[in-house]
C-alpha atoms as a PDB file:
ATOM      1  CA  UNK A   1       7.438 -32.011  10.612  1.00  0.00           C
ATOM      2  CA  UNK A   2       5.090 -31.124   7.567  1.00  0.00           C
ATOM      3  CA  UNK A   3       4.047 -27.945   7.663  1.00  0.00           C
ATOM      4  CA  UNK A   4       2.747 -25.498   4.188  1.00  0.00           C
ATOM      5  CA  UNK A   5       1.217 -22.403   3.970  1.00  0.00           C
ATOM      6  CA  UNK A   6      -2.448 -23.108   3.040  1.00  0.00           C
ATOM      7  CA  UNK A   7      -4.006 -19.908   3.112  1.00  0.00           C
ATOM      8  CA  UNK A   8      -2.522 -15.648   3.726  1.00  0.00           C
ATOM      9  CA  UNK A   9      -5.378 -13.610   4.041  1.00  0.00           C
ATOM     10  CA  UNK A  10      -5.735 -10.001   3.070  1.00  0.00           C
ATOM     11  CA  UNK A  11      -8.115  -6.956   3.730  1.00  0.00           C
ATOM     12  CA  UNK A  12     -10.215  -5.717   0.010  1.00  0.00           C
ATOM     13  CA  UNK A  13     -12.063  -2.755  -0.083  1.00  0.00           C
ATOM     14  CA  UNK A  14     -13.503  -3.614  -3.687  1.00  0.00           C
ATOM     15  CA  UNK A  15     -14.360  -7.472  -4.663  1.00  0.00           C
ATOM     16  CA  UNK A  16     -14.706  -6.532  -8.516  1.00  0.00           C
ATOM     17  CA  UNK A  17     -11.553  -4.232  -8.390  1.00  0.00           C
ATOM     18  CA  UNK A  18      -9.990  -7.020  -6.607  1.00  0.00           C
ATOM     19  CA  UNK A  19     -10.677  -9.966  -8.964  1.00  0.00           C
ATOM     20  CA  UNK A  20      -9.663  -8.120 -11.755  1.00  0.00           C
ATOM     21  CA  UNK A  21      -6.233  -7.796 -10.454  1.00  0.00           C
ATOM     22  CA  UNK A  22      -5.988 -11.509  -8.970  1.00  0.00           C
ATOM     23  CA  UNK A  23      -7.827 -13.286 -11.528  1.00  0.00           C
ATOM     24  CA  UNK A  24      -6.978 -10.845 -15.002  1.00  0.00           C
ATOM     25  CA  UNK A  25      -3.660  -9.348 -14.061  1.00  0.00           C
ATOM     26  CA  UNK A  26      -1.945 -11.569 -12.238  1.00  0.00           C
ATOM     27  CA  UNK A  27      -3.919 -14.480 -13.720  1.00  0.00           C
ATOM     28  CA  UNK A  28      -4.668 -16.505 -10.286  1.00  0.00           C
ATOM     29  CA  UNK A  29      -7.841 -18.672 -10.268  1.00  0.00           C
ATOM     30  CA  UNK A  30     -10.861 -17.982  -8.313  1.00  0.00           C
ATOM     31  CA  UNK A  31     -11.102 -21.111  -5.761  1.00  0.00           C
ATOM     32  CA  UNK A  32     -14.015 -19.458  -3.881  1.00  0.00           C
ATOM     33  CA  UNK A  33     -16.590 -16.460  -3.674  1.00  0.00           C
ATOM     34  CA  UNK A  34     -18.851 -16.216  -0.545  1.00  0.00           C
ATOM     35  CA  UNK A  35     -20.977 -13.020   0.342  1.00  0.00           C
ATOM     36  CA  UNK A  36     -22.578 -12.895   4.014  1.00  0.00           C
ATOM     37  CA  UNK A  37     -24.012 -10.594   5.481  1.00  0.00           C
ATOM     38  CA  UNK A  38     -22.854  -7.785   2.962  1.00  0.00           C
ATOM     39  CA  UNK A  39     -19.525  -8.704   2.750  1.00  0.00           C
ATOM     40  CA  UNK A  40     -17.854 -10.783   0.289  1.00  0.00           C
ATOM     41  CA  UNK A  41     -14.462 -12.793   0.887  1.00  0.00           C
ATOM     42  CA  UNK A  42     -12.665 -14.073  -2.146  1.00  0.00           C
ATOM     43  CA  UNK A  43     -10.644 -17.123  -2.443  1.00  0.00           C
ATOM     44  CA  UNK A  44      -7.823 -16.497  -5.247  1.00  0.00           C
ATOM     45  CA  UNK A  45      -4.262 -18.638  -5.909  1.00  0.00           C
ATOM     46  CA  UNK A  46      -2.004 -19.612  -8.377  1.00  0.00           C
ATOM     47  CA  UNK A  47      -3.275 -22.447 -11.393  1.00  0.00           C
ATOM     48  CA  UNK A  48      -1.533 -25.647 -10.739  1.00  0.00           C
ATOM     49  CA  UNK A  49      -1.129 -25.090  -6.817  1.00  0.00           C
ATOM     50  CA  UNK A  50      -4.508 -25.671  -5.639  1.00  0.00           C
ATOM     51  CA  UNK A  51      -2.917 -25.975  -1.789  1.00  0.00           C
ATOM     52  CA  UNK A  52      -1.968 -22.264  -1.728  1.00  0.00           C
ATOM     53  CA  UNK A  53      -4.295 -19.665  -1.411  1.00  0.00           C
ATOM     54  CA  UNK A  54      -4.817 -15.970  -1.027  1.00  0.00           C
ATOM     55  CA  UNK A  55      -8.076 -15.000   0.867  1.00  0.00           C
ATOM     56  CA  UNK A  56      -8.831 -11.687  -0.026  1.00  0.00           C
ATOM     57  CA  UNK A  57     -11.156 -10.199   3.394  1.00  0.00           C
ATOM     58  CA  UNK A  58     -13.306  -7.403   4.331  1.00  0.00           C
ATOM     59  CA  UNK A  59     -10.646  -5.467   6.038  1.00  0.00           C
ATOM     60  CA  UNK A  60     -12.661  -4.300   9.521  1.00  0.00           C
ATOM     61  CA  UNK A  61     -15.989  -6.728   8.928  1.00  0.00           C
ATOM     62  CA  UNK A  62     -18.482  -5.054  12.066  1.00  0.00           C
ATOM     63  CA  UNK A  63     -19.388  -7.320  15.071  1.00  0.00           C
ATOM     64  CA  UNK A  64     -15.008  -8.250  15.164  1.00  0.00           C
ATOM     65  CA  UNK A  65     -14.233  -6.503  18.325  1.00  0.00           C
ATOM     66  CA  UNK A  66     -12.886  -3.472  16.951  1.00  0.00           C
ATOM     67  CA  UNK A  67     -13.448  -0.215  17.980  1.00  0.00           C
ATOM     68  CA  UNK A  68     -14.672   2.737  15.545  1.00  0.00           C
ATOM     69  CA  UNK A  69     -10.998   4.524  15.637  1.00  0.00           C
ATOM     70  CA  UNK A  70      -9.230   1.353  14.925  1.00  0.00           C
ATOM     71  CA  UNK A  71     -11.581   0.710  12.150  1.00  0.00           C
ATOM     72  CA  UNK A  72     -10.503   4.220  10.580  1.00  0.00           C
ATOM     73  CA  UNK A  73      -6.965   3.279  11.278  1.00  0.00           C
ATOM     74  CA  UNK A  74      -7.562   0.312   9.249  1.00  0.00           C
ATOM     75  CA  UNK A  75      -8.704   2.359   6.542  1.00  0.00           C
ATOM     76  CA  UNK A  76      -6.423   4.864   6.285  1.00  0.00           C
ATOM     77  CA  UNK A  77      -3.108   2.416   6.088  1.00  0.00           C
ATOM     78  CA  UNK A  78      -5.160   0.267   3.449  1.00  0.00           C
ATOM     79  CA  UNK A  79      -4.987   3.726   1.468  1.00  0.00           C
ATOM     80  CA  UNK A  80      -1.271   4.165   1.918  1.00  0.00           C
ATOM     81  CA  UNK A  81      -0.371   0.457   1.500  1.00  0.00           C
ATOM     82  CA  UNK A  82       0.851  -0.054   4.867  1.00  0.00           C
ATOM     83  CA  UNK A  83      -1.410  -2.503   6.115  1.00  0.00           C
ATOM     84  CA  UNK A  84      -0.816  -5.936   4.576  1.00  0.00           C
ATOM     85  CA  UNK A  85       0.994  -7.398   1.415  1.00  0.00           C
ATOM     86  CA  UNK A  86       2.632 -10.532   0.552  1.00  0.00           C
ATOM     87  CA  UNK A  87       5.932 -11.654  -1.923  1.00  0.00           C
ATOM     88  CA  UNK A  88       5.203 -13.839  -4.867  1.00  0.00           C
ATOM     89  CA  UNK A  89       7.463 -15.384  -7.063  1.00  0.00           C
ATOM     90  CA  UNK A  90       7.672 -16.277 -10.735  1.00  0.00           C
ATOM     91  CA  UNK A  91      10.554 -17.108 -13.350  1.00  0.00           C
ATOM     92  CA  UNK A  92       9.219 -14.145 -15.826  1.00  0.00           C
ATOM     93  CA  UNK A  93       9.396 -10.796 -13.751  1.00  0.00           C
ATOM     94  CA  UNK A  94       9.713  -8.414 -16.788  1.00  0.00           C
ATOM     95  CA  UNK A  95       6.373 -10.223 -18.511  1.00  0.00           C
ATOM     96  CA  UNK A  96       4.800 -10.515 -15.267  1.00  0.00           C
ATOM     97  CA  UNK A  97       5.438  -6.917 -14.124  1.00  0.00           C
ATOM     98  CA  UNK A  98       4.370  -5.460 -17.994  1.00  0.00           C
ATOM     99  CA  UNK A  99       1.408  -7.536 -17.811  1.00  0.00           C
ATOM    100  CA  UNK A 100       0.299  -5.847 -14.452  1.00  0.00           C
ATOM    101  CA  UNK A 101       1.668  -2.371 -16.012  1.00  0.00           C
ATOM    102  CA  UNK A 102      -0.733  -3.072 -18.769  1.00  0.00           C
ATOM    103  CA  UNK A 103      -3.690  -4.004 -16.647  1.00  0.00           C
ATOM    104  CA  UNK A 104      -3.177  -0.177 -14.886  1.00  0.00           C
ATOM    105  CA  UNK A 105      -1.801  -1.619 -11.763  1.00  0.00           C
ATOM    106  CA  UNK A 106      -0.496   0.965  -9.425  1.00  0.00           C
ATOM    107  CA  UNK A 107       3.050   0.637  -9.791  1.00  0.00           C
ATOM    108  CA  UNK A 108       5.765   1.154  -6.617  1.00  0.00           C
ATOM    109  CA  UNK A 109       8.846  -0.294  -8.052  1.00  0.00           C
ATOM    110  CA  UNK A 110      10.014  -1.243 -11.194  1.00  0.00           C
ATOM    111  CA  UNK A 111      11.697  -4.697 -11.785  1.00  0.00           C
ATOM    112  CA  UNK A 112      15.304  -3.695 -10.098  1.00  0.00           C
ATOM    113  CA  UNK A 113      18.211  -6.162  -8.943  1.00  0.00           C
ATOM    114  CA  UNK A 114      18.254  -6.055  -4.862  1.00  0.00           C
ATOM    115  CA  UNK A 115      21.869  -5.922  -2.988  1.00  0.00           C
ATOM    116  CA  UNK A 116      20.475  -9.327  -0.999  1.00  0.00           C
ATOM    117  CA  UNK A 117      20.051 -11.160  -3.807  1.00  0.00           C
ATOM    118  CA  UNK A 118      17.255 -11.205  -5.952  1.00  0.00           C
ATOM    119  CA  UNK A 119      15.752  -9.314  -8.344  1.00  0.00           C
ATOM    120  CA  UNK A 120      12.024  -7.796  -7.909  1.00  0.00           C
ATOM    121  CA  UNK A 121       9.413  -5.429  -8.207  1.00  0.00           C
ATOM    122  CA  UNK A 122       6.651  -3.946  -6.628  1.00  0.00           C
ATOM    123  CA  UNK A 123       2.798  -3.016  -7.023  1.00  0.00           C
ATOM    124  CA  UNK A 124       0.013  -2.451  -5.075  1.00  0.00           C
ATOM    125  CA  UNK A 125      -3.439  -4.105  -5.568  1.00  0.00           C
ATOM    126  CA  UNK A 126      -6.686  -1.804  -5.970  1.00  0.00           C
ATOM    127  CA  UNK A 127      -6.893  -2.171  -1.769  1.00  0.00           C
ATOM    128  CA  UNK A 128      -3.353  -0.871  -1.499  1.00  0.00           C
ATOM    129  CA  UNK A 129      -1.737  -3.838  -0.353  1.00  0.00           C
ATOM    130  CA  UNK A 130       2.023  -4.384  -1.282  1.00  0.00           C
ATOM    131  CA  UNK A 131       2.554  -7.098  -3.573  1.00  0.00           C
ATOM    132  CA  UNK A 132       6.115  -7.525  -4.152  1.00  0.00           C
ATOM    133  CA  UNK A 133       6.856 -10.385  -6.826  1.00  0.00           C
ATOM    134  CA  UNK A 134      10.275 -12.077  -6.994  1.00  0.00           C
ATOM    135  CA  UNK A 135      12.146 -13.575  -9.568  1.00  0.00           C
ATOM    136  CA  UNK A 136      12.745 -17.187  -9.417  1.00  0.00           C
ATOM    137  CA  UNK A 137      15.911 -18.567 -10.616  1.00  0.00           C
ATOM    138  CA  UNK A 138      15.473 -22.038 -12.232  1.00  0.00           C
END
């Protein structure tokens, strides 16, 4: 079986806030960039891996079958970064996680060694989510 991860999606409250962390900070290209009907998804992912994609989301977009408490819900664990997140990896964590220090990214962990094995940090991204980034060992 051949099976990839094309595409994670998560929720953005802010598709300006959000490009400057994707595309500036973390230094991700911008595959796509569609607005309808006020909203805007964003298609971000990592240069040279043009099969793997983030797609950042309105995070309760109306007409979804939602109801107006679980829309607040939403909201409210966006704000405490409980919602959504997703682990990335890279073979630099201390220049990766001082570039995203520099770029005023809110910062949840500094670059630590784990007791299962790897060594990480952790920042969330101007909707809240929890991006964890990994080192990679070569």
């Amino acid at each position: 079986m051949d099976i990839t991860i094309h595409s994670s999606f998560l929720p953005h409250t802010d598709p300006e806030a959000s490009l400057a962390f994707y595309r500036d900070a973390l230094g991700f290209e911008v595959r796509n960039d569609v607005g309808y009907k006020g909203m805007r998804w964003l298609t971000v992912g990592p240069a040279g891996q043009p099969d793997t994609s983030i797609v950042l989301q309105p995070p309760v977009a109306n007409g979804y079958g939602i109801t107006d408490d679980e829309r607040r819900t939403i909201t409210e664990m966006m704000a405490k970064g409980t919602y959504a997140g997703v682990n990335l990896a890279t073979t630099d964590l201390d220049g990766t996680f001082e570039r995203l220090k520099a770029s005023g990214a809110e910062i949840v962990q500094e670059p630590m060694d784990q007791p299962y094995g790897v060594r990480d940090c952790a920042v969330r991204d101007p909707s809240g989510n929890l991006i964890r980034i990994q080192e990679r060992h070569p």
